[in-house]
C-alpha atoms as a PDB file:
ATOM      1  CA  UNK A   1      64.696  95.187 170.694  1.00  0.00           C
ATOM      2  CA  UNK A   2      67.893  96.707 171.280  1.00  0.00           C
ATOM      3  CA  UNK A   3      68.570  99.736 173.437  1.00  0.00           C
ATOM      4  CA  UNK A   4      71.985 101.759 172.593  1.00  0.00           C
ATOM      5  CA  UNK A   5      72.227 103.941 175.639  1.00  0.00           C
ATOM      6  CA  UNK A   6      74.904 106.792 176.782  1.00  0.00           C
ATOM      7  CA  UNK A   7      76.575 106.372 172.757  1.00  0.00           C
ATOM      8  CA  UNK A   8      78.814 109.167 172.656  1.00  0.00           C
ATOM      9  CA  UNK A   9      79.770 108.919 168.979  1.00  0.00           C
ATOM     10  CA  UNK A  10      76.625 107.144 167.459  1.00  0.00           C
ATOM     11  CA  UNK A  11      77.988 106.939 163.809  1.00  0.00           C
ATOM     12  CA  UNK A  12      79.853 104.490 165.129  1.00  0.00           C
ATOM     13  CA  UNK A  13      77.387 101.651 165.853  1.00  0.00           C
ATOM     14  CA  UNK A  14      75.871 102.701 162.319  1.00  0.00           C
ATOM     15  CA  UNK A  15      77.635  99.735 161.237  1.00  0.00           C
ATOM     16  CA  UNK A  16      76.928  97.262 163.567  1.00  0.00           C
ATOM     17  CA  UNK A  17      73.259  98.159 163.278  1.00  0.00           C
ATOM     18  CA  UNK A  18      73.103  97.835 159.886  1.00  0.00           C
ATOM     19  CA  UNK A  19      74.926  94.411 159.984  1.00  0.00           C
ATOM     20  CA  UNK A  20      72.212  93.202 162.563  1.00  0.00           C
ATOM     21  CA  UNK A  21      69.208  93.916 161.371  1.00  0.00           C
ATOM     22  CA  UNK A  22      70.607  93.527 157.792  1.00  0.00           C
ATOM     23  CA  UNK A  23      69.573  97.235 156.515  1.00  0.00           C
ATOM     24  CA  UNK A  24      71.649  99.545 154.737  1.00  0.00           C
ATOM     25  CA  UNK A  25      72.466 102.895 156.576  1.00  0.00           C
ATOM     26  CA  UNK A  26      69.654 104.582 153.862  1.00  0.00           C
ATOM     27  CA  UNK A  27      66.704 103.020 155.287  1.00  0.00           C
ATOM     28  CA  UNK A  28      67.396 104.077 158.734  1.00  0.00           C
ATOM     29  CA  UNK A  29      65.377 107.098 160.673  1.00  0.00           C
ATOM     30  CA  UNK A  30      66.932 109.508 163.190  1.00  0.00           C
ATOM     31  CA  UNK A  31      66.416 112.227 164.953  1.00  0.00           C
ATOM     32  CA  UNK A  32      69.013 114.419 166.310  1.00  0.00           C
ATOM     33  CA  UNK A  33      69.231 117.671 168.183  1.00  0.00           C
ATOM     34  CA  UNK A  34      72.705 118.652 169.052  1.00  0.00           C
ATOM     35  CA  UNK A  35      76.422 118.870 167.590  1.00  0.00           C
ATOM     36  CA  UNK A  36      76.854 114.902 168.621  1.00  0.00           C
ATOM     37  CA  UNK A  37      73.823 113.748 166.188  1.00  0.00           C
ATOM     38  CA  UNK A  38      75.482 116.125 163.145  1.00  0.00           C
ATOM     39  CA  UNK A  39      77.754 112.713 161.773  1.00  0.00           C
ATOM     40  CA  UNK A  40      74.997 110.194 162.313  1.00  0.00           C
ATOM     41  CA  UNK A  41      72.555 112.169 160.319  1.00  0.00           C
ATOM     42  CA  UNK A  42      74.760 112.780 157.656  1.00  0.00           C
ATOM     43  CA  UNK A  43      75.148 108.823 157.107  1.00  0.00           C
ATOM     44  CA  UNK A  44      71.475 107.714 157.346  1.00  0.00           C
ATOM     45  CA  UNK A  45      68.884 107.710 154.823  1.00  0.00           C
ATOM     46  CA  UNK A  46      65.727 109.921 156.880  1.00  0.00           C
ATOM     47  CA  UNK A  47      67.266 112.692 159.046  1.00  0.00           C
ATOM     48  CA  UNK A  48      64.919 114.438 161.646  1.00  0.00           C
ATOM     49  CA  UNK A  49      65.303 117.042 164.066  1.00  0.00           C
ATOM     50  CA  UNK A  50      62.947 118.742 166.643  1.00  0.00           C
ATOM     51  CA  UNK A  51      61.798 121.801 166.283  1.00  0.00           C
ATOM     52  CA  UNK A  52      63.747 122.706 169.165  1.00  0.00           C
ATOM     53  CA  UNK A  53      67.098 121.311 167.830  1.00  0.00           C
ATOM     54  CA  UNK A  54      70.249 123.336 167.089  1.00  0.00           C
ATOM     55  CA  UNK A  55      70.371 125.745 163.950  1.00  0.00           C
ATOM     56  CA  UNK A  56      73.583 123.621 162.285  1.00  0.00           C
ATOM     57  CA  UNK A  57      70.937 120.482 161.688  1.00  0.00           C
ATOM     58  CA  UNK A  58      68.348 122.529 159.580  1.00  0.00           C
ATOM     59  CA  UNK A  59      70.874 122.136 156.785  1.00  0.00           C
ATOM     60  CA  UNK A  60      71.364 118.636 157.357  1.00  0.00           C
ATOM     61  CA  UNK A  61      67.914 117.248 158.236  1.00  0.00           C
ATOM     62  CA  UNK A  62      65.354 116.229 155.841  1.00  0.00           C
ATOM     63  CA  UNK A  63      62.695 117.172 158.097  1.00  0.00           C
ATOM     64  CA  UNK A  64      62.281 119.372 160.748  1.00  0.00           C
ATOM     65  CA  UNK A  65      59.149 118.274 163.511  1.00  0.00           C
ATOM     66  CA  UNK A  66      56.361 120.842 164.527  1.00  0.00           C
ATOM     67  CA  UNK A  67      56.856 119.462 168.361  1.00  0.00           C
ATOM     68  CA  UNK A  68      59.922 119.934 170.209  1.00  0.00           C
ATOM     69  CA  UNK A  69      62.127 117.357 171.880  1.00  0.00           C
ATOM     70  CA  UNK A  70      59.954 115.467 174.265  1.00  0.00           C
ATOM     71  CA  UNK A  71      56.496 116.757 173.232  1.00  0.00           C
ATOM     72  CA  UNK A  72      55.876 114.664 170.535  1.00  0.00           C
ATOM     73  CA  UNK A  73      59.103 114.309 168.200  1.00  0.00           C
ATOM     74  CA  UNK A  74      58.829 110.334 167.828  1.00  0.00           C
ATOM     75  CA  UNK A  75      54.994 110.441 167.426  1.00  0.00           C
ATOM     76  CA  UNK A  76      55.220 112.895 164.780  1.00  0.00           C
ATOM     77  CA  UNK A  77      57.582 111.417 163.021  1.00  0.00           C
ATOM     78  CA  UNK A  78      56.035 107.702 163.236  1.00  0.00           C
ATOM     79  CA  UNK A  79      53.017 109.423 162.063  1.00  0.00           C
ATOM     80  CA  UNK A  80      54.766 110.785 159.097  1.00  0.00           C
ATOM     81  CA  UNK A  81      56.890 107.588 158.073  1.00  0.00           C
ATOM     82  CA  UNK A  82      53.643 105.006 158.035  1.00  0.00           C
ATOM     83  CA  UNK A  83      51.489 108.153 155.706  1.00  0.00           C
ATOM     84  CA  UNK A  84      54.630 107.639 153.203  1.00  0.00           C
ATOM     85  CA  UNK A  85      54.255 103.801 153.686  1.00  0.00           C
ATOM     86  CA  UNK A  86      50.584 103.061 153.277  1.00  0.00           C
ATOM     87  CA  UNK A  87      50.505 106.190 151.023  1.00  0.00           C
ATOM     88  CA  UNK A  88      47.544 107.960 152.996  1.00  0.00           C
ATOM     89  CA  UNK A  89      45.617 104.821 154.006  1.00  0.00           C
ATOM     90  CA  UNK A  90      47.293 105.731 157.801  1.00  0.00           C
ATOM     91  CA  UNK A  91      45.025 107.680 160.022  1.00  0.00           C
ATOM     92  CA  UNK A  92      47.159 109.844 162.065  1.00  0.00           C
ATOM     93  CA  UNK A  93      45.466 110.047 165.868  1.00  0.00           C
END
């Protein structure tokens, strides 16, 4: 339970995550939306953006979210990462 707020250069802590909860920077998740998420999602293994996010990520991202940021970004992508994990045994609400 760990709350990383007001990170100005999040690639940064990449490490230090990693080294906590003993996970390599390729199974991490994140979603970004502006110029300061481009670095972090370059580094990390699932990149998301909103629907809403800046043009520059579309390249980046591996996935871009039918919601936009703060209607339903996180749930959509939780949604998405436990289908791939129980391979369709997940019922999306």
């Amino acid at each position: 339970k760990k709350l990383y707020d007001g990170v100005v250069k999040k690639e940064q802590i990449l490490e230090k995550i990693c080294r906590e909860f003993k996970v390599k920077s390729s199974e991490i998740a994140f979603i970004g939306d502006d110029v300061n998420d481009i670095k972090m999602l370059e580094k990390i293994g699932f990149a998301a953006m909103p629907n809403n996010g800046i043009k520059q990520l579309r390249k980046i991202c591996d996935y871009k979210c039918k919601a936009s940021g703060g209607e339903g970004v996180l749930r959509e992508i939780g949604d998405l990462i436990l289908e791939k994990k129980f391979l369709g045994k997940y019922k999306s609400y």
